[in-house]
C-alpha atoms as a PDB file:
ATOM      1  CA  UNK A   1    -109.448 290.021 441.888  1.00  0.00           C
ATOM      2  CA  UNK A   2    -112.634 290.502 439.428  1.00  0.00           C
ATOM      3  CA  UNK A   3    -110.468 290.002 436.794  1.00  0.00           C
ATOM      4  CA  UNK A   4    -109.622 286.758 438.022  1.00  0.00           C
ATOM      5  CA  UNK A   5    -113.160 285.990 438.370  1.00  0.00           C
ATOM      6  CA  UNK A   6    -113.660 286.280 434.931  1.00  0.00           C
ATOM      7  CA  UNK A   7    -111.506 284.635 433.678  1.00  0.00           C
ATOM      8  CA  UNK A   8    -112.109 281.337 435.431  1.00  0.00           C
ATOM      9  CA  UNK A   9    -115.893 282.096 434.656  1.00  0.00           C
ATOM     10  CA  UNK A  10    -114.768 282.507 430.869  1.00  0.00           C
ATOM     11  CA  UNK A  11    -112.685 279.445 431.045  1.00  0.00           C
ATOM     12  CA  UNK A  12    -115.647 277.537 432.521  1.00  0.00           C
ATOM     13  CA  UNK A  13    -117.976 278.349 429.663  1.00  0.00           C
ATOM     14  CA  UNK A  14    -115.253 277.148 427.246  1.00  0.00           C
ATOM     15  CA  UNK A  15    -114.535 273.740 429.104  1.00  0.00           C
ATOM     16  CA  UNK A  16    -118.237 273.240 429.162  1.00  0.00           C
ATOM     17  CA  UNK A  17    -118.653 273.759 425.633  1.00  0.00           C
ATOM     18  CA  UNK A  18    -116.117 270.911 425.041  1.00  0.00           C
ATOM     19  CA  UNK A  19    -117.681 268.512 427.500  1.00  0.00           C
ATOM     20  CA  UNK A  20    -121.287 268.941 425.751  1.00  0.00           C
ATOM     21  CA  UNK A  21    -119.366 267.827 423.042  1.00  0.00           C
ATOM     22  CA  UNK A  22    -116.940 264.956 423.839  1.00  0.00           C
ATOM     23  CA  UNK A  23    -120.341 263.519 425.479  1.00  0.00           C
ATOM     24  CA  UNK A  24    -122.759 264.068 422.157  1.00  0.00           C
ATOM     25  CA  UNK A  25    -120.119 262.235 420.365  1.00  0.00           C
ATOM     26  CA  UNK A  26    -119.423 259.447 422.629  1.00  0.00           C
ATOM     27  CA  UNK A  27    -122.921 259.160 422.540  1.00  0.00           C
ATOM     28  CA  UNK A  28    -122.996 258.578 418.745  1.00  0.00           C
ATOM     29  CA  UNK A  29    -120.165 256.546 418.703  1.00  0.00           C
ATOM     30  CA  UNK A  30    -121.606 254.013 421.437  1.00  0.00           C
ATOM     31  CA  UNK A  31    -124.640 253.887 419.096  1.00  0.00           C
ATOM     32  CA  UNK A  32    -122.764 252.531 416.235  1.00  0.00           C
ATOM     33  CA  UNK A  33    -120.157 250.449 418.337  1.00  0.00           C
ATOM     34  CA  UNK A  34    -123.395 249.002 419.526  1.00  0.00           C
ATOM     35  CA  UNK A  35    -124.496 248.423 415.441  1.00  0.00           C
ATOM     36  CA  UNK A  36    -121.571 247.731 414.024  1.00  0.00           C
ATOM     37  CA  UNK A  37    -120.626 244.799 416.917  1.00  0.00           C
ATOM     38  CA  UNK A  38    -124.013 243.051 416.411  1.00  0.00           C
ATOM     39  CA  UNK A  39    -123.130 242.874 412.593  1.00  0.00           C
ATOM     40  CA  UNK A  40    -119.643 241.050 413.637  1.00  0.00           C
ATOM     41  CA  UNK A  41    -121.317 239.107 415.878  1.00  0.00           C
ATOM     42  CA  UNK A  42    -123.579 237.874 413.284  1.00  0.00           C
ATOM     43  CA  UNK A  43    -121.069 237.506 410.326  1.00  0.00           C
ATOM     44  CA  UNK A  44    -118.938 235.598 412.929  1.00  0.00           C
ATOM     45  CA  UNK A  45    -121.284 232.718 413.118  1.00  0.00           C
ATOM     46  CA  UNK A  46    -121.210 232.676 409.169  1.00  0.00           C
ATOM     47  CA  UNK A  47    -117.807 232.788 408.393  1.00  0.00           C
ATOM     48  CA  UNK A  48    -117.098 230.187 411.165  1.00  0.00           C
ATOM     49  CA  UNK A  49    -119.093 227.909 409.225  1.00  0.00           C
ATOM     50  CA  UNK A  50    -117.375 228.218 406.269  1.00  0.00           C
ATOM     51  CA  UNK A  51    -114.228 228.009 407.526  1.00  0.00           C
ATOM     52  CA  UNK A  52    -114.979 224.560 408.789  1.00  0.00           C
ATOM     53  CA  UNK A  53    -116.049 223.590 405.328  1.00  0.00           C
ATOM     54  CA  UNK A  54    -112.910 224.994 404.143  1.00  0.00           C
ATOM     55  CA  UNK A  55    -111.194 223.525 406.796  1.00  0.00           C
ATOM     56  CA  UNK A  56    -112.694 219.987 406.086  1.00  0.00           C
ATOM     57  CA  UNK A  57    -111.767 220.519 402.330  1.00  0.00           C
ATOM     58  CA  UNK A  58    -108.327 221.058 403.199  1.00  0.00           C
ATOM     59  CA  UNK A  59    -107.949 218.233 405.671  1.00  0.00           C
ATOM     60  CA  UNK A  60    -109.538 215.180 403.303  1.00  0.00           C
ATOM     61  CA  UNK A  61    -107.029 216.973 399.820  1.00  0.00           C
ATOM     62  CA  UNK A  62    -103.802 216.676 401.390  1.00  0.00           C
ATOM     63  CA  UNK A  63    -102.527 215.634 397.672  1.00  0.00           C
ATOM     64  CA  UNK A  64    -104.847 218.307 396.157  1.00  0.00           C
ATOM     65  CA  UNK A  65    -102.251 221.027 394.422  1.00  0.00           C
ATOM     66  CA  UNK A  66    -103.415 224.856 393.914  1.00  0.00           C
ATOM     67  CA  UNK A  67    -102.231 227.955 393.725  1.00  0.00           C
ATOM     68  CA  UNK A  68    -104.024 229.369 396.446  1.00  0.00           C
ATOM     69  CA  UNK A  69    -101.993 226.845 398.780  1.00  0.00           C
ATOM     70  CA  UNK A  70     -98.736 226.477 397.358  1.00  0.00           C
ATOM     71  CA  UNK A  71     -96.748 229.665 397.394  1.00  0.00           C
ATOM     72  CA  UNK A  72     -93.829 228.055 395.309  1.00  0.00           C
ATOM     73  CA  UNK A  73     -95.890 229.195 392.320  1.00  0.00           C
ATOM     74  CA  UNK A  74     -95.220 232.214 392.505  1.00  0.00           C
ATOM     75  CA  UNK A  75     -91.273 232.952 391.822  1.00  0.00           C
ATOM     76  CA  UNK A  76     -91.793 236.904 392.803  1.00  0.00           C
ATOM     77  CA  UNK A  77     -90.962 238.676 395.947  1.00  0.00           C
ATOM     78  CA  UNK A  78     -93.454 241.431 395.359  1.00  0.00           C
ATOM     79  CA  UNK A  79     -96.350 241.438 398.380  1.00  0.00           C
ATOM     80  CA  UNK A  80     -99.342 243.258 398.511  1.00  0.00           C
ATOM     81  CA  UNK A  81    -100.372 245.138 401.626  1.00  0.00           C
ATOM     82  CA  UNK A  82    -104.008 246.170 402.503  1.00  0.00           C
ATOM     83  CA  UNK A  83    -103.794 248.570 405.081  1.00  0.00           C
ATOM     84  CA  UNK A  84    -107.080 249.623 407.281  1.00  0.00           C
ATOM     85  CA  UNK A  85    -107.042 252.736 408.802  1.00  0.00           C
ATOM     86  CA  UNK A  86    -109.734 255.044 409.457  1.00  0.00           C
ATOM     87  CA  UNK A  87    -110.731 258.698 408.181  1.00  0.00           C
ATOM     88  CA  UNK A  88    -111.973 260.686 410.510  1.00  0.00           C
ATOM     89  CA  UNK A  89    -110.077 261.435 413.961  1.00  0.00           C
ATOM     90  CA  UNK A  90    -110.195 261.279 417.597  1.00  0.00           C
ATOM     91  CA  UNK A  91    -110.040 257.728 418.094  1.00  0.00           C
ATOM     92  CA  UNK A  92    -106.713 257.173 420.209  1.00  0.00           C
ATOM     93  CA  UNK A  93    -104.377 255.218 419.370  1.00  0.00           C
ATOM     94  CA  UNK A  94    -106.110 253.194 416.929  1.00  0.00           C
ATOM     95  CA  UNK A  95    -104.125 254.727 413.583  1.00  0.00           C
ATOM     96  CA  UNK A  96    -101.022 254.652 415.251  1.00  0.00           C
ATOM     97  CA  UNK A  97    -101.238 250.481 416.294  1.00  0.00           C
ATOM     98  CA  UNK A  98    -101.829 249.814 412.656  1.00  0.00           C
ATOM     99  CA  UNK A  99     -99.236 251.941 410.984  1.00  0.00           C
ATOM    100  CA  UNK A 100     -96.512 250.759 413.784  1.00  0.00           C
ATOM    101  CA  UNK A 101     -97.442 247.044 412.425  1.00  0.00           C
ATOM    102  CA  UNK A 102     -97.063 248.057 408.661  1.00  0.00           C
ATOM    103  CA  UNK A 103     -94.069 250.860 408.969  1.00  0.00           C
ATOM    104  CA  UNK A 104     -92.366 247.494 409.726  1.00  0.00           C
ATOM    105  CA  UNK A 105     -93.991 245.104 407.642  1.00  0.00           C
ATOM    106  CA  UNK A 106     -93.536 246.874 404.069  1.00  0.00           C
ATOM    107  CA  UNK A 107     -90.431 247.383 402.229  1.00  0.00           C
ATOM    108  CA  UNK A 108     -89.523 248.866 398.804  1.00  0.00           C
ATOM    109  CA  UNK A 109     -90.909 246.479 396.455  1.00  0.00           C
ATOM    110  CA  UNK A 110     -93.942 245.932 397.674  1.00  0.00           C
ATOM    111  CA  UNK A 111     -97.514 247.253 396.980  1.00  0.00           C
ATOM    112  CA  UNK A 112    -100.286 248.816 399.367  1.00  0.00           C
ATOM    113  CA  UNK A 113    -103.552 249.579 399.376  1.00  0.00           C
ATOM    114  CA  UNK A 114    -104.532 251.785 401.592  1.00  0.00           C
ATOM    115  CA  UNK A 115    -108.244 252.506 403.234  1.00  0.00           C
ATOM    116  CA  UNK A 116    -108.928 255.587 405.138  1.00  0.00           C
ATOM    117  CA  UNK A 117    -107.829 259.108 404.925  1.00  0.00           C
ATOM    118  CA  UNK A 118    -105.355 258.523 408.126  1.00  0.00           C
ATOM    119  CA  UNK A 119    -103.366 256.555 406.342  1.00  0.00           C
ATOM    120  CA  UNK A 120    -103.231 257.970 402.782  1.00  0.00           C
ATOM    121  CA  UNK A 121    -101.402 260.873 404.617  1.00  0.00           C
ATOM    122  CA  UNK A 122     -99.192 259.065 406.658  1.00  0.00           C
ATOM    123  CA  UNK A 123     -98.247 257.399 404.075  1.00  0.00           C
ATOM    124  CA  UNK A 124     -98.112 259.981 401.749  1.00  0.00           C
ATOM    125  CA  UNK A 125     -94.261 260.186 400.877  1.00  0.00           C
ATOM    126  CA  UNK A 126     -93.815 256.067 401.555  1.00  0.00           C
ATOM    127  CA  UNK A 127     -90.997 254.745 399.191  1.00  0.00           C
ATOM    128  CA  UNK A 128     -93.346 251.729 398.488  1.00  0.00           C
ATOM    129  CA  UNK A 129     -96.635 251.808 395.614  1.00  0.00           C
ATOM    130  CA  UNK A 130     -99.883 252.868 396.783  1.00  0.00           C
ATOM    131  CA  UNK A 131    -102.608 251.788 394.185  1.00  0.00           C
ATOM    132  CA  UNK A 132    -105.172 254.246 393.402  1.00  0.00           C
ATOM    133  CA  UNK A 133    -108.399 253.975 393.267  1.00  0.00           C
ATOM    134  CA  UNK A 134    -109.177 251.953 396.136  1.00  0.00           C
ATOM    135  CA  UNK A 135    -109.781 254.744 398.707  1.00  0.00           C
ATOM    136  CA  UNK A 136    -112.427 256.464 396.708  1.00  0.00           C
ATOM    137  CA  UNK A 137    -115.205 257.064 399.081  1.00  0.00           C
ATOM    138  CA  UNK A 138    -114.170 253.791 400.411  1.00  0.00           C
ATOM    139  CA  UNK A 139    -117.228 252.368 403.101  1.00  0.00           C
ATOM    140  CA  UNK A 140    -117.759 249.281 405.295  1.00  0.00           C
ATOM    141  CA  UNK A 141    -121.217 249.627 403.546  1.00  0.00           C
ATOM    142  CA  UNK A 142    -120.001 249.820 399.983  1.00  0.00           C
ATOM    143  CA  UNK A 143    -120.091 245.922 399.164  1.00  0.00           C
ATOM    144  CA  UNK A 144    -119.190 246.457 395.232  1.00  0.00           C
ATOM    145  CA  UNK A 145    -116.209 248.126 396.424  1.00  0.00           C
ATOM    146  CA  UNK A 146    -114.921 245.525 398.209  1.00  0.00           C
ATOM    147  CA  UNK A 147    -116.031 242.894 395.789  1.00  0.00           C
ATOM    148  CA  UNK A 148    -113.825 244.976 393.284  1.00  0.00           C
ATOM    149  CA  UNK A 149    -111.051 244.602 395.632  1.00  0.00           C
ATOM    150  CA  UNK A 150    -111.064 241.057 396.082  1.00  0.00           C
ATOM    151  CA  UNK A 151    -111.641 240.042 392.763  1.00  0.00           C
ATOM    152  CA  UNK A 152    -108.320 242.855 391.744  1.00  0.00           C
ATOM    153  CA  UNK A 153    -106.352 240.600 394.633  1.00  0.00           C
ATOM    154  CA  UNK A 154    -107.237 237.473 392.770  1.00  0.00           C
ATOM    155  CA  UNK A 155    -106.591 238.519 389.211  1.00  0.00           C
ATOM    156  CA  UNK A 156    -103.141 239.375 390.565  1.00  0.00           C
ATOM    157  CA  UNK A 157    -102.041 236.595 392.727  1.00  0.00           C
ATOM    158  CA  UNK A 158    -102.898 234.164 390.243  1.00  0.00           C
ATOM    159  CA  UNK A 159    -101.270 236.174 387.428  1.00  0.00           C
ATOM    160  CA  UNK A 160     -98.350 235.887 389.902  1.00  0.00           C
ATOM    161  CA  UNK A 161     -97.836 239.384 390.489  1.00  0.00           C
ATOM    162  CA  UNK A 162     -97.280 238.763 394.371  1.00  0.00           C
ATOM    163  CA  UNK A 163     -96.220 235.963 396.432  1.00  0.00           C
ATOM    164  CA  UNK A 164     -98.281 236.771 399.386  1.00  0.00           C
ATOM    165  CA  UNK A 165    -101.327 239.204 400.140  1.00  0.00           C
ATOM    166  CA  UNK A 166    -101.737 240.399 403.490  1.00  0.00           C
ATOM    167  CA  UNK A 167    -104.397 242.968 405.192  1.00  0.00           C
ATOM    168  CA  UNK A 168    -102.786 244.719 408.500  1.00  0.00           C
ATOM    169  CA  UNK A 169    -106.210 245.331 410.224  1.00  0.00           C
ATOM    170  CA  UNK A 170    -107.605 245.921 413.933  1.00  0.00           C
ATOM    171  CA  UNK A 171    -108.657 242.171 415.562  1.00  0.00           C
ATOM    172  CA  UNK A 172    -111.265 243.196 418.040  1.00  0.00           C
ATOM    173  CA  UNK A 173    -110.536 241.391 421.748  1.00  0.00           C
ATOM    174  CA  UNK A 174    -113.146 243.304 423.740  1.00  0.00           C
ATOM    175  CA  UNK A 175    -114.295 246.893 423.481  1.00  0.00           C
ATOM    176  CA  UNK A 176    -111.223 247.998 425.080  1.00  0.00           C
ATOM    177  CA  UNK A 177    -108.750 245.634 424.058  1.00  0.00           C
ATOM    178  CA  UNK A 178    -107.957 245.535 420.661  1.00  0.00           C
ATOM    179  CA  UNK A 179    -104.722 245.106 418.734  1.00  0.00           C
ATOM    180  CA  UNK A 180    -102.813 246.060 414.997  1.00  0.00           C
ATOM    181  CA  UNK A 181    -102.548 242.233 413.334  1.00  0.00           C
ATOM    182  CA  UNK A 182    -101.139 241.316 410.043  1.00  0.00           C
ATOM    183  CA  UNK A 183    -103.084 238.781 408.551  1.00  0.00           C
ATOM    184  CA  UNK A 184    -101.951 236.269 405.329  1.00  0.00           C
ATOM    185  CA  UNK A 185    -104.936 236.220 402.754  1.00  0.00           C
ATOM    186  CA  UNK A 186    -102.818 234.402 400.418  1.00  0.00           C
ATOM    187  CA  UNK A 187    -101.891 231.745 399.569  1.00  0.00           C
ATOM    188  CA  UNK A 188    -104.070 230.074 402.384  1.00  0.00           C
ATOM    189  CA  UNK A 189    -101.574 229.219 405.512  1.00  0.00           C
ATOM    190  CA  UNK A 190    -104.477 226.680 406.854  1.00  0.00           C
ATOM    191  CA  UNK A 191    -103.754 224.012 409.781  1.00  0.00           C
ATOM    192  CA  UNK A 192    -104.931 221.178 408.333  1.00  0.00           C
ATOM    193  CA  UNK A 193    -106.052 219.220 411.549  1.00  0.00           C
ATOM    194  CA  UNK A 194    -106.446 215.372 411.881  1.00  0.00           C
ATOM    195  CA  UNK A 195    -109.133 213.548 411.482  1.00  0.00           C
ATOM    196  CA  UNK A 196    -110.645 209.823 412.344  1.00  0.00           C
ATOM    197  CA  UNK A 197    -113.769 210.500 410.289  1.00  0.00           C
ATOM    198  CA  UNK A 198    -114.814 209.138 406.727  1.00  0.00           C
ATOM    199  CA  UNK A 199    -114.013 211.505 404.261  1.00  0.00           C
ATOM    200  CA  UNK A 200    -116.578 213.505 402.653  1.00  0.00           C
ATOM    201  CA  UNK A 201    -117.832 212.420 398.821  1.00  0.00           C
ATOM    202  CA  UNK A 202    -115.970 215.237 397.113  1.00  0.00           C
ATOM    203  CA  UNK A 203    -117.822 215.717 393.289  1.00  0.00           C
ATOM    204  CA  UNK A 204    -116.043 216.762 390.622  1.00  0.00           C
ATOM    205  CA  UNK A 205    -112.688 217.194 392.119  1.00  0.00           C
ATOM    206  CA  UNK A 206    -110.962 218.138 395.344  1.00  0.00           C
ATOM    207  CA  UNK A 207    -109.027 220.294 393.475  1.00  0.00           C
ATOM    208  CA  UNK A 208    -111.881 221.677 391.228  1.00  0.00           C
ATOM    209  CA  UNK A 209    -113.673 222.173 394.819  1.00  0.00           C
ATOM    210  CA  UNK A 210    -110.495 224.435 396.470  1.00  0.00           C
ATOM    211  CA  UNK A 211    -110.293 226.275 393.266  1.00  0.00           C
ATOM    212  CA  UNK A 212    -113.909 227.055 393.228  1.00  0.00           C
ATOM    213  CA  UNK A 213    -114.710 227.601 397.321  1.00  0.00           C
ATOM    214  CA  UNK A 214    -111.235 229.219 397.785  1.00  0.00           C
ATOM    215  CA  UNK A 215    -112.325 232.538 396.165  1.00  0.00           C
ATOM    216  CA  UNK A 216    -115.505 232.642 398.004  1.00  0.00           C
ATOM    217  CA  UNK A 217    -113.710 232.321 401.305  1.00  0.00           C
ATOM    218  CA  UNK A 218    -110.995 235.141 400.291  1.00  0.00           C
ATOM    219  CA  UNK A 219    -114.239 237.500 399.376  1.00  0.00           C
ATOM    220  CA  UNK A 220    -116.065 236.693 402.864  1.00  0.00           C
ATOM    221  CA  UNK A 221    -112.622 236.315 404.643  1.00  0.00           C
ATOM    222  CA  UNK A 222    -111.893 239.733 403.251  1.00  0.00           C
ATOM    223  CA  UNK A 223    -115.369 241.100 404.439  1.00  0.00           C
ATOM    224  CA  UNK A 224    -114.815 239.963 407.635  1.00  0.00           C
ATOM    225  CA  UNK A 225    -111.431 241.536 408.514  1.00  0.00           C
ATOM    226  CA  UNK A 226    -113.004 245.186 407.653  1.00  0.00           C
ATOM    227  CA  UNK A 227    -115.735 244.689 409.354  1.00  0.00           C
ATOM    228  CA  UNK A 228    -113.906 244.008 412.557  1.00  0.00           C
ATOM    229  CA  UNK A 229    -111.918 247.155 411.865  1.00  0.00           C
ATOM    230  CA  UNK A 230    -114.898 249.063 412.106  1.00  0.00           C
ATOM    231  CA  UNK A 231    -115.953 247.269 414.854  1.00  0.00           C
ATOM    232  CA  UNK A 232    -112.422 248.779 416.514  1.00  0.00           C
ATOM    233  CA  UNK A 233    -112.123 252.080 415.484  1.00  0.00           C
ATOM    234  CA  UNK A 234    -115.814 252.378 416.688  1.00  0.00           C
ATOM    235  CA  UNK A 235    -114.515 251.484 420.284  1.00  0.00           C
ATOM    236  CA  UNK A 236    -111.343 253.410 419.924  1.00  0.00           C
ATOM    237  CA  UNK A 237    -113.569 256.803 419.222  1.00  0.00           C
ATOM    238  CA  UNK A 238    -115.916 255.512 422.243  1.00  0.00           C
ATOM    239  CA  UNK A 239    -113.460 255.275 424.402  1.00  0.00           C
ATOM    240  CA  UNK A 240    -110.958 258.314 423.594  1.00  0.00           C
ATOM    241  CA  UNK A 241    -114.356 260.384 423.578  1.00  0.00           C
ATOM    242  CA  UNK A 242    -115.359 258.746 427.306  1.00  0.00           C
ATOM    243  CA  UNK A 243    -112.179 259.475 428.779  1.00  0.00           C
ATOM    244  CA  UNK A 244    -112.068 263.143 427.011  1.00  0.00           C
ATOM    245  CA  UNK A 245    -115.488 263.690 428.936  1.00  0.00           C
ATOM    246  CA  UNK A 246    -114.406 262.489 431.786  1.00  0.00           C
ATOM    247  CA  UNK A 247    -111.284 264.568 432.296  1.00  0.00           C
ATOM    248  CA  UNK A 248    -113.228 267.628 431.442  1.00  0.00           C
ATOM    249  CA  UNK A 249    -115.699 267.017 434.084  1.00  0.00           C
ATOM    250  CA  UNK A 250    -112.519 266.732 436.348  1.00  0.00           C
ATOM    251  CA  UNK A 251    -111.887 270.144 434.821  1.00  0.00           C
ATOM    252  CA  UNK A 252    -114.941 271.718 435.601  1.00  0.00           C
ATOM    253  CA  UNK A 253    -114.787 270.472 438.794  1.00  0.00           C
ATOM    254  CA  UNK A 254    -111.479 272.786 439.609  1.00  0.00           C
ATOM    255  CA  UNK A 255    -112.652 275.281 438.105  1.00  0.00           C
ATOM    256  CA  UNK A 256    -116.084 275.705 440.130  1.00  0.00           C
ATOM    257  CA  UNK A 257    -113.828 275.324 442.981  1.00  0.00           C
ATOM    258  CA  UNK A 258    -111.304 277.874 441.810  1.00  0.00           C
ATOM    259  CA  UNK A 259    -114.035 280.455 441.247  1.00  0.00           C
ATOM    260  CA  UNK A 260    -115.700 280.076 444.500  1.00  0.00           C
ATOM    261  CA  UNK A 261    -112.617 280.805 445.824  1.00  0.00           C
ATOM    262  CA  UNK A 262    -112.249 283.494 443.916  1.00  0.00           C
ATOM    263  CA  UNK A 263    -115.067 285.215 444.289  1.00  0.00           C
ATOM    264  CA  UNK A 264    -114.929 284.763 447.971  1.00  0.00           C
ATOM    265  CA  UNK A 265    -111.774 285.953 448.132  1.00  0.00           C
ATOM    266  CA  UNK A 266    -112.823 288.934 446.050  1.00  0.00           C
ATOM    267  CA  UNK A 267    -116.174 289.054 448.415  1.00  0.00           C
ATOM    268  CA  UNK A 268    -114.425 289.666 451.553  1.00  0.00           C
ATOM    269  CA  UNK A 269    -111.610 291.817 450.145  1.00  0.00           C
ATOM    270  CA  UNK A 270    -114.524 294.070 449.262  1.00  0.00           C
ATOM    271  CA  UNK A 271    -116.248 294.007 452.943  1.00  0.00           C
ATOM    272  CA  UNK A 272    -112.780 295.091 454.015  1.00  0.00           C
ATOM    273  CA  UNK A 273    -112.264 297.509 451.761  1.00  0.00           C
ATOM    274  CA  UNK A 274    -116.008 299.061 453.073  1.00  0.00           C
ATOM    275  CA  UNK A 275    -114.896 298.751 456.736  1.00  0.00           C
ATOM    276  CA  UNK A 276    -112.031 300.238 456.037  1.00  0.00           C
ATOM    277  CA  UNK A 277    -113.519 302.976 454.525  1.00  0.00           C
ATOM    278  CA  UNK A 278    -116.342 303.536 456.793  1.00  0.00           C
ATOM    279  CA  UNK A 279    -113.554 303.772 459.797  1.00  0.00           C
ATOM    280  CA  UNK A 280    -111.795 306.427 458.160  1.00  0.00           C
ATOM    281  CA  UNK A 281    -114.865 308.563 457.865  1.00  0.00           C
END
């Protein structure tokens, strides 16, 4: 019975361990979920704003031609893939809602590149291209990267080495809700909406104005997408760390119940084991 006492008191210390640290890092993690949202938040408003100009560019050059809108351009089949996953671990699901989205998506032909650890070693043996060079040290924080990246996605489309560009990224719905998404960089797939309003006065060009805006917007539209991915995985940790912390509480819990039983149990056996031996003297 004292052996069973200590090892529920030995399993205690070890649960408790893991709860001080499931709660440290859901602590951390909150912290930056709490930064990195408030830098969405306030890229949001910016990139909303330019995709109205965009969008009012579009809508008043209906006769405008470009290769950033008109995919016949481009005779290949080729795509390129950029796929966001993360590098470090315990964060759920989150890895495994992007590469369900792209294990679909990709085929053969086409090209990847891919961010975060995760997914350079789940996709480690893919029968498609991964470009190198990409995921070096890759960080939310590292603009030059990403300006690299974008301009490298430009080169290419207009040399007309792919037909289409696409990012598979997390689009953040709420700090619990938020869902794999394969989004068309290019060419632009742009509603252009209706309107009763004088055109803008449009100087040089319409076209000279998509083909110099357009790869501004692909840079910031770019930006944005990432940034929301952070935004996700942030939550993703968050959460799987919450509920990690919470079920070892529930842990602890049994087991302080378990070893007060225990060690009543052992209590009384050892009050009976006294009487028993004080009758038989």
């Amino acid at each position: 019975m004292a052996q069973n006492v200590t090892k529920i008191k030995s399993r205690i210390k070890s649960v408790s361990g893991a709860y001080k640290v499931t709660s440290a890092m859901k602590l951390v993690s909150t912290v930056k979920l709490k930064q990195w949202k408030n830098k969405m938040l306030a890229n949001k408003e910016y990139t909303a704003e330019l995709n109205e100009v965009v969008d009012l560019l579009l809508t008043f050059s209906k006769g405008a031609s470009s290769i950033y809108l008109n995919k016949e351009e481009n005779q290949t089949n080729k795509k390129l893939f950029i796929i966001v996953s993360s590098t470090l671990g315990l964060c759920g699901s989150y890895n495994n809602n992007i590469f369900k989205v792209s294990d679909v998506k990709l085929s053969k032909i086409d090209d990847a590149i891919i961010l975060g650890e995760k997914g350079i070693a789940h996709y480690e043996n893919g029968e498609f291209k991964i470009l190198e060079g990409f995921n070096d040290n890759y960080s939310i924080d590292n603009k030059s990267q990403i300006n690299i990246m974008s301009e490298y996605i430009l080169k290419e489309y207009i040399k007309g080495t792919y037909s289409e560009i696409h990012i598979i990224y997390s689009e953040y719905k709420n700090s619990l809700v938020f869902l794999a998404k394969d989004y068309q960089i290019l060419p632009l797939n742009f509603e252009k909406s209706e309107s009763n309003s004088f055109p803008p006065i449009m100087e040089p060009s319409n076209k000279e104005l998509i083909n110099t805006l357009i790869p501004f917007y692909i840079k910031t539209a770019l930006f944005a997408k990432l940034l929301e991915s952070e935004v996700c995985e942030q939550a993703a940790r968050s959460n799987a760390m919450e509920n990690a912390t919470n079920n070892a509480k529930d842990l602890l819990d049994e087991l302080n119940i378990e070893f007060n039983k225990a060690r009543q149990a052992a209590i009384t056996q050892e009050i009976t084991e006294i009487v028993a031996a004080s009758k038989a003297i």
